[in-house]
PDB file of N, CA and C in Angstrom:
ATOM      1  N   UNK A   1      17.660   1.627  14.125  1.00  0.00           N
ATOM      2  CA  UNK A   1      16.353   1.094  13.805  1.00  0.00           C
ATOM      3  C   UNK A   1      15.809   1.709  12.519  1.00  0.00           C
ATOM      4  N   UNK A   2      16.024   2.888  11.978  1.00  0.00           N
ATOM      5  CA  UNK A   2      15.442   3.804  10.952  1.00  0.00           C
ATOM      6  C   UNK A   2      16.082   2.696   9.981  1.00  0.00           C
ATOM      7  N   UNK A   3      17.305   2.630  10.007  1.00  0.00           N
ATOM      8  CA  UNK A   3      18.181   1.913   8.743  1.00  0.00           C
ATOM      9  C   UNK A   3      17.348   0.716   8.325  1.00  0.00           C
ATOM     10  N   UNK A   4      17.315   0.081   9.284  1.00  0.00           N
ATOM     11  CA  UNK A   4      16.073  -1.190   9.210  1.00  0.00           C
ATOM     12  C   UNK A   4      15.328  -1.277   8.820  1.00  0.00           C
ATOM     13  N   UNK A   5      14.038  -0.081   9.156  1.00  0.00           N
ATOM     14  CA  UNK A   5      12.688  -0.011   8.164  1.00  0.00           C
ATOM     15  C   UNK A   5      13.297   0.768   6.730  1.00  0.00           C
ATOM     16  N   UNK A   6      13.889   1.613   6.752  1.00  0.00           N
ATOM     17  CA  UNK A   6      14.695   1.631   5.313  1.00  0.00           C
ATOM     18  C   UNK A   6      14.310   0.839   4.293  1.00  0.00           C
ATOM     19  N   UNK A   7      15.445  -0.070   4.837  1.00  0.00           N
ATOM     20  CA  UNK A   7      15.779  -1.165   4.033  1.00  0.00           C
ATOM     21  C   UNK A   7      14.762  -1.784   3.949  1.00  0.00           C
ATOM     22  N   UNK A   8      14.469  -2.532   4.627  1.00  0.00           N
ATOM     23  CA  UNK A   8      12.940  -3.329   4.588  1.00  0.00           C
ATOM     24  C   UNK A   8      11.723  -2.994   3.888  1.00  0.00           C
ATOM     25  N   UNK A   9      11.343  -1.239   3.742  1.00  0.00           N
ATOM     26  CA  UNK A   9      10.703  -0.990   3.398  1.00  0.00           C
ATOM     27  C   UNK A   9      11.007  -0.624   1.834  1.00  0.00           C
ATOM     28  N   UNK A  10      12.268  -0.223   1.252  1.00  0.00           N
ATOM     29  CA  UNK A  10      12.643  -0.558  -0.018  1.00  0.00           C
ATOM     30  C   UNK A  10      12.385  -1.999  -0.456  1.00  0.00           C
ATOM     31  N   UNK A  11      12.861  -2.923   0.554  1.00  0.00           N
ATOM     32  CA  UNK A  11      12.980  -4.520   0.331  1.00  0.00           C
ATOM     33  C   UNK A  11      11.481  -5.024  -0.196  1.00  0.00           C
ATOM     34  N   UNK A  12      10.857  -4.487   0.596  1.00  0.00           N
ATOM     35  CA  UNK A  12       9.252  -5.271   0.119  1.00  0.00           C
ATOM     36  C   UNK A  12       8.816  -4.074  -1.196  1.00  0.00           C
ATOM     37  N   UNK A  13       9.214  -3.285  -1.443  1.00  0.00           N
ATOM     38  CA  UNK A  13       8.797  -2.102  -2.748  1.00  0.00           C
ATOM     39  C   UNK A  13       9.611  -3.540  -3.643  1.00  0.00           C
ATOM     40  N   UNK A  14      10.446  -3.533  -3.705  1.00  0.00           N
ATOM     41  CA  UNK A  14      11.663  -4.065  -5.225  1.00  0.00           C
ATOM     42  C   UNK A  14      10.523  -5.719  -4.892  1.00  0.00           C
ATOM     43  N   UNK A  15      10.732  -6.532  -3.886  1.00  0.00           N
ATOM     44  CA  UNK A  15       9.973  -7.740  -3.969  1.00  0.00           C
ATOM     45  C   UNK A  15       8.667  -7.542  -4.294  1.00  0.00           C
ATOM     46  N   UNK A  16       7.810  -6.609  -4.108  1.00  0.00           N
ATOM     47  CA  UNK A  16       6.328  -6.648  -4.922  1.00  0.00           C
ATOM     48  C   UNK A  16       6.277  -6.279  -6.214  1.00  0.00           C
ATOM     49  N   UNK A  17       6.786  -5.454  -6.385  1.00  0.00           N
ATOM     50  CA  UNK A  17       7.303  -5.336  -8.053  1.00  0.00           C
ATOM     51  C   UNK A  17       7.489  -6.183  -9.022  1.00  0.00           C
ATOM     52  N   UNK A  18       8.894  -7.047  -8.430  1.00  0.00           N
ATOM     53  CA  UNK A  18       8.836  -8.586  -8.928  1.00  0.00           C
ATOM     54  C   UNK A  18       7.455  -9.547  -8.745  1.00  0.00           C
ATOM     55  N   UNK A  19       7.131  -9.399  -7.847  1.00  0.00           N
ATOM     56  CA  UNK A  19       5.748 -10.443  -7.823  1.00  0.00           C
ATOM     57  C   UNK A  19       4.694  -9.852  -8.725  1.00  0.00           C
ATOM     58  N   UNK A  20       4.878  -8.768  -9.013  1.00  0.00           N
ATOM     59  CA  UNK A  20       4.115  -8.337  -9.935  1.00  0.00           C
ATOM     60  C   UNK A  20       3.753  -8.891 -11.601  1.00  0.00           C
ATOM     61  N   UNK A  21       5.135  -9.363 -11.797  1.00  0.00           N
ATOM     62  CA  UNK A  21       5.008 -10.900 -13.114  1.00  0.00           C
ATOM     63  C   UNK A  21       5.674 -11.935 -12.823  1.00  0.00           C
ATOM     64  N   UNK A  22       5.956 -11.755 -11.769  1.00  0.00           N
ATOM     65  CA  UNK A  22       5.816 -13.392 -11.063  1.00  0.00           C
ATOM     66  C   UNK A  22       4.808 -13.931 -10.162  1.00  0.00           C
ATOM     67  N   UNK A  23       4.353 -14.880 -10.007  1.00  0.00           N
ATOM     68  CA  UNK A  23       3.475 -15.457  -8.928  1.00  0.00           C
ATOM     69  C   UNK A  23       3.698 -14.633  -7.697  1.00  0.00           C
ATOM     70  N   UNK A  24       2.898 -14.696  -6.505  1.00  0.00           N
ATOM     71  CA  UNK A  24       3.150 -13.853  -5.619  1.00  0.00           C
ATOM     72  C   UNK A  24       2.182 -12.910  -5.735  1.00  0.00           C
ATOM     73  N   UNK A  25       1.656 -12.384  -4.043  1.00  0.00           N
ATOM     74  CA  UNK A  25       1.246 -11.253  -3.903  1.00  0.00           C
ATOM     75  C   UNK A  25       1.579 -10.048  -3.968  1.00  0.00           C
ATOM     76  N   UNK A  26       2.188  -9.402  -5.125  1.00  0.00           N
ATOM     77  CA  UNK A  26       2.818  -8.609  -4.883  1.00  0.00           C
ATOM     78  C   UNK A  26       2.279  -7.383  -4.735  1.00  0.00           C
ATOM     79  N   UNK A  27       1.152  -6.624  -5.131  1.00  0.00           N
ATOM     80  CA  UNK A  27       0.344  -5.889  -4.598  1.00  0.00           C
ATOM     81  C   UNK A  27       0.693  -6.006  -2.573  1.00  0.00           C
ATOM     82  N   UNK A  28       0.367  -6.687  -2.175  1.00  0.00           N
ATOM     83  CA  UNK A  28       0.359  -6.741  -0.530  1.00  0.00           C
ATOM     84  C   UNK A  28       1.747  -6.412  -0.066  1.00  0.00           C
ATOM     85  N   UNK A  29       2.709  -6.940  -0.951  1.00  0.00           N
ATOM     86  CA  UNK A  29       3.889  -6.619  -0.636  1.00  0.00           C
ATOM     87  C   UNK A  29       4.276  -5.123  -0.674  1.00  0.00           C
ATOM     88  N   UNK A  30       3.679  -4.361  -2.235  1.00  0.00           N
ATOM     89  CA  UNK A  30       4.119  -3.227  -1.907  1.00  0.00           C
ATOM     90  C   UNK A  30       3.617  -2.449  -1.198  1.00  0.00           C
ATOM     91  N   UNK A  31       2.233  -2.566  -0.622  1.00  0.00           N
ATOM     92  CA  UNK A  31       1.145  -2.110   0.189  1.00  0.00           C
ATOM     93  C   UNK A  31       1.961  -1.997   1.930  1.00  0.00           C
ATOM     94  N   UNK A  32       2.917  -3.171   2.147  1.00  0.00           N
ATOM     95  CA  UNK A  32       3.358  -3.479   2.877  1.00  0.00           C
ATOM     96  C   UNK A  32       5.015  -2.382   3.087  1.00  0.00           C
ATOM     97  N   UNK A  33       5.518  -2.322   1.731  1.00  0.00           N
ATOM     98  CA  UNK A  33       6.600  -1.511   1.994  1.00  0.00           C
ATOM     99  C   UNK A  33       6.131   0.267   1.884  1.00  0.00           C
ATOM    100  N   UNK A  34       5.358   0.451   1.387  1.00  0.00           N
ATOM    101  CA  UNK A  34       4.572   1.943   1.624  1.00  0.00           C
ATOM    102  C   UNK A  34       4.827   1.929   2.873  1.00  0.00           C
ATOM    103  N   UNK A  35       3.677   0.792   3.815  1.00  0.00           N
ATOM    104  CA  UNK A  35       3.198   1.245   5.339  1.00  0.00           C
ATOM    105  C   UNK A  35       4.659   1.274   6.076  1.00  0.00           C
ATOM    106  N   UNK A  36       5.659   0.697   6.009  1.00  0.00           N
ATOM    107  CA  UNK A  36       6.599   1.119   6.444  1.00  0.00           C
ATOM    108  C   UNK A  36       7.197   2.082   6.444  1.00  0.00           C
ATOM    109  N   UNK A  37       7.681   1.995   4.952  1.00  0.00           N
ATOM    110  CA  UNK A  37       8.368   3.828   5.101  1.00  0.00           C
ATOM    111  C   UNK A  37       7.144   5.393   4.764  1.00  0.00           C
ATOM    112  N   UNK A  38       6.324   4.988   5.429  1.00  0.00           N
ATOM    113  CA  UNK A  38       5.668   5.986   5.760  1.00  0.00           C
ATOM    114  C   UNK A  38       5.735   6.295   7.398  1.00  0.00           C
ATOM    115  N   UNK A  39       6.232   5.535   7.668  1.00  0.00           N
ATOM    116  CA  UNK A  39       6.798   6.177   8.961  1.00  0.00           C
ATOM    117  C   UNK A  39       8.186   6.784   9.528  1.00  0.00           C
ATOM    118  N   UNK A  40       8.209   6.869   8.002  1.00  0.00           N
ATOM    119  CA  UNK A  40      10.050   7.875   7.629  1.00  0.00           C
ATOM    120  C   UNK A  40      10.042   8.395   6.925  1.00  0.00           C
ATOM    121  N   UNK A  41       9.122   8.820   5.712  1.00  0.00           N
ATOM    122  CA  UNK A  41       8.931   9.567   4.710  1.00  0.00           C
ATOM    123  C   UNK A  41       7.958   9.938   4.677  1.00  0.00           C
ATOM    124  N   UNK A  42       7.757  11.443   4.469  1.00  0.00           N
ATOM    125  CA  UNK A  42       6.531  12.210   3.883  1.00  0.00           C
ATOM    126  C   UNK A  42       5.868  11.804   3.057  1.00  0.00           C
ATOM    127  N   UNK A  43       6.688  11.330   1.717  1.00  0.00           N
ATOM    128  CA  UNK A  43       6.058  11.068   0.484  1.00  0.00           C
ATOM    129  C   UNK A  43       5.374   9.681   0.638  1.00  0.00           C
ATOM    130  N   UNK A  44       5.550   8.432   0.981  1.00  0.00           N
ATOM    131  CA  UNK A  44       5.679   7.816   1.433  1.00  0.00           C
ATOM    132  C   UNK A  44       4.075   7.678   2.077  1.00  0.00           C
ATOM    133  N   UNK A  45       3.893   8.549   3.372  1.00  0.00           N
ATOM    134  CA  UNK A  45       3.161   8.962   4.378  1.00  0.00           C
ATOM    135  C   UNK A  45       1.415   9.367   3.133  1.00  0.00           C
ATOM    136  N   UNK A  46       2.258  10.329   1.890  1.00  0.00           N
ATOM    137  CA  UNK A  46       1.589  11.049   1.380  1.00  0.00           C
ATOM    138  C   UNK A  46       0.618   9.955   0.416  1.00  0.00           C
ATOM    139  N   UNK A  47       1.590   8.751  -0.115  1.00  0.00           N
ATOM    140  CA  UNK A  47       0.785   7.649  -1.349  1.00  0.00           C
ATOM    141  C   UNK A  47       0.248   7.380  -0.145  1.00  0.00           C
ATOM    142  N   UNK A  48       0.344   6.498   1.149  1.00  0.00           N
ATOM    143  CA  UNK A  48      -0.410   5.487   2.078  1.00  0.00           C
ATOM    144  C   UNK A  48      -2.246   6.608   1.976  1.00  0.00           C
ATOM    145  N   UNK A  49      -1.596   7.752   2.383  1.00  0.00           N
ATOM    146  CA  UNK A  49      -2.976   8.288   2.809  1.00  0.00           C
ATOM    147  C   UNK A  49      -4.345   8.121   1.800  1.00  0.00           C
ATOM    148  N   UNK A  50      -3.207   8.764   0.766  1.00  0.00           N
ATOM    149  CA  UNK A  50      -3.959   8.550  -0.842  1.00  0.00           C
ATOM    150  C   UNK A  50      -4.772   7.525  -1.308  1.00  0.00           C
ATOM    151  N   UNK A  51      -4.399   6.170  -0.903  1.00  0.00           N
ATOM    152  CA  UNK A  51      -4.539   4.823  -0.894  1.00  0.00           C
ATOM    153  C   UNK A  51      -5.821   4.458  -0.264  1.00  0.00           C
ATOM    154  N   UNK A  52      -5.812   4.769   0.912  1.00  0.00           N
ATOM    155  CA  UNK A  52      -6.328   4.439   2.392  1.00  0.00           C
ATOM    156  C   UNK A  52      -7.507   5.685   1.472  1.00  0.00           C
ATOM    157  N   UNK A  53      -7.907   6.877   0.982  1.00  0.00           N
ATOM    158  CA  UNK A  53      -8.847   7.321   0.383  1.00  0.00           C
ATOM    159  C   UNK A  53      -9.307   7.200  -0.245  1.00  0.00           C
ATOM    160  N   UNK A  54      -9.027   6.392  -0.845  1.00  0.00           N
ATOM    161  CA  UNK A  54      -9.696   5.835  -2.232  1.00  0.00           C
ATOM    162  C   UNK A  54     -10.118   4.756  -2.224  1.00  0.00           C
ATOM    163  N   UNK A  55      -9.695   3.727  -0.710  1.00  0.00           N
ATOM    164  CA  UNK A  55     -10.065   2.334  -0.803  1.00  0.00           C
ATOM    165  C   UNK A  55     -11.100   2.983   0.140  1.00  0.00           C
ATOM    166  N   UNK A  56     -11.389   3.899   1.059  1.00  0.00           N
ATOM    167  CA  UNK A  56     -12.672   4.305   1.190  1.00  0.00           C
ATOM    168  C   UNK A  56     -14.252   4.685   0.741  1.00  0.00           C
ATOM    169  N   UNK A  57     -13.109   5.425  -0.390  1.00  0.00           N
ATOM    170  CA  UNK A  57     -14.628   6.047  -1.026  1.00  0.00           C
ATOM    171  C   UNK A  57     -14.939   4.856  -1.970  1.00  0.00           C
ATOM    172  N   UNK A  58     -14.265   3.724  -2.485  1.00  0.00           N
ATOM    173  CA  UNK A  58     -14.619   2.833  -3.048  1.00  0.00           C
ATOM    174  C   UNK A  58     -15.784   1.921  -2.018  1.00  0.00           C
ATOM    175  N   UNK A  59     -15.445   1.790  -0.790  1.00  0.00           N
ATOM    176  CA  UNK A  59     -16.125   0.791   0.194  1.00  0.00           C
ATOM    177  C   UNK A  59     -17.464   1.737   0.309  1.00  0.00           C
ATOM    178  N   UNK A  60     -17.562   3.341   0.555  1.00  0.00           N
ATOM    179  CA  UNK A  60     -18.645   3.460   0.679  1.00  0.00           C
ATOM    180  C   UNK A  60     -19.850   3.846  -0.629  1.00  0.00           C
ATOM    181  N   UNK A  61     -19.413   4.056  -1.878  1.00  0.00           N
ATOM    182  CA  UNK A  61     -19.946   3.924  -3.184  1.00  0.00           C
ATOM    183  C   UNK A  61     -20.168   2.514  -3.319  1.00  0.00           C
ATOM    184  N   UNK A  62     -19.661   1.103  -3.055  1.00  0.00           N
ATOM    185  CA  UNK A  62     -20.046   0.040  -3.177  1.00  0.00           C
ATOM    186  C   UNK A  62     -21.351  -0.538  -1.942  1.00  0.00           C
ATOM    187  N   UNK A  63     -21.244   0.035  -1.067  1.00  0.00           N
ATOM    188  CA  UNK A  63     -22.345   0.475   0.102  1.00  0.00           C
ATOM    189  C   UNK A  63     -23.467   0.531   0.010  1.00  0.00           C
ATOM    190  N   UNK A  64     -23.350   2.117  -0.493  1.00  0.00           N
ATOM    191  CA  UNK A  64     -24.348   3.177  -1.607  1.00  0.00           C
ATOM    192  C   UNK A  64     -24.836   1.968  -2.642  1.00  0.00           C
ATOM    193  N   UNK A  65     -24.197   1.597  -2.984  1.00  0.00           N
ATOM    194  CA  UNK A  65     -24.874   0.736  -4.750  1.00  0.00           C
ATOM    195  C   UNK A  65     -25.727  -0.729  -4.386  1.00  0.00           C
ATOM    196  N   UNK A  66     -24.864  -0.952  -3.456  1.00  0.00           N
ATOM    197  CA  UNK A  66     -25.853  -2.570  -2.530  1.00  0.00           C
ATOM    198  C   UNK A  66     -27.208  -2.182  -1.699  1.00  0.00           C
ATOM    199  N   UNK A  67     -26.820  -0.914  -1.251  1.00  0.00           N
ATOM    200  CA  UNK A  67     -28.274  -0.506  -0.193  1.00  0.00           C
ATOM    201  C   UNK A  67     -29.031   0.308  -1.591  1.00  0.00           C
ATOM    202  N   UNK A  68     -29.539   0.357  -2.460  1.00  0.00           N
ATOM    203  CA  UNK A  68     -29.932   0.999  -3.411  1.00  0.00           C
ATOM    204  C   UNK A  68     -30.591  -0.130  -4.841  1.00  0.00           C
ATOM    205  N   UNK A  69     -30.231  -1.378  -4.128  1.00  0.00           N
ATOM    206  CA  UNK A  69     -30.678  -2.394  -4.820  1.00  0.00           C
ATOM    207  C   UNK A  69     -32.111  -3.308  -3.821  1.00  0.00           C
TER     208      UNK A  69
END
């Protein structure tokens, strides 16, 4: 099963990449191969968290800026 998300999770890294100047979501895609192999890799584990903090403090500074209007 590890081999699987592996792969898969390389698979959607290399396919969002490409969608990246091609049509396609490719943002979601690689968003998508992170969340996978972050459940096999540290590093991996380490960008998702990173991610997931920053799309926070963005949601609550945009919060902050709407309740302040």
């Amino acid at each position: 099963m590890r081999v699987v998300k592996v792969a898969g999770g390389f698979g959607l890294l290399v396919v969002g990449v490409v969608m990246l100047v091609t049509p396609g979501p490719g943002i979601l895609a690689i968003a998508g191969g992170i969340g996978l192999l972050s459940t096999e890799f540290e590093w991996a584990r380490r960008i998702r968290d990173r991610v997931e903090r920053a799309a926070a403090d963005f949601k609550a500074k945009r919060a902050a800026k709407r309740a302040a209007k």
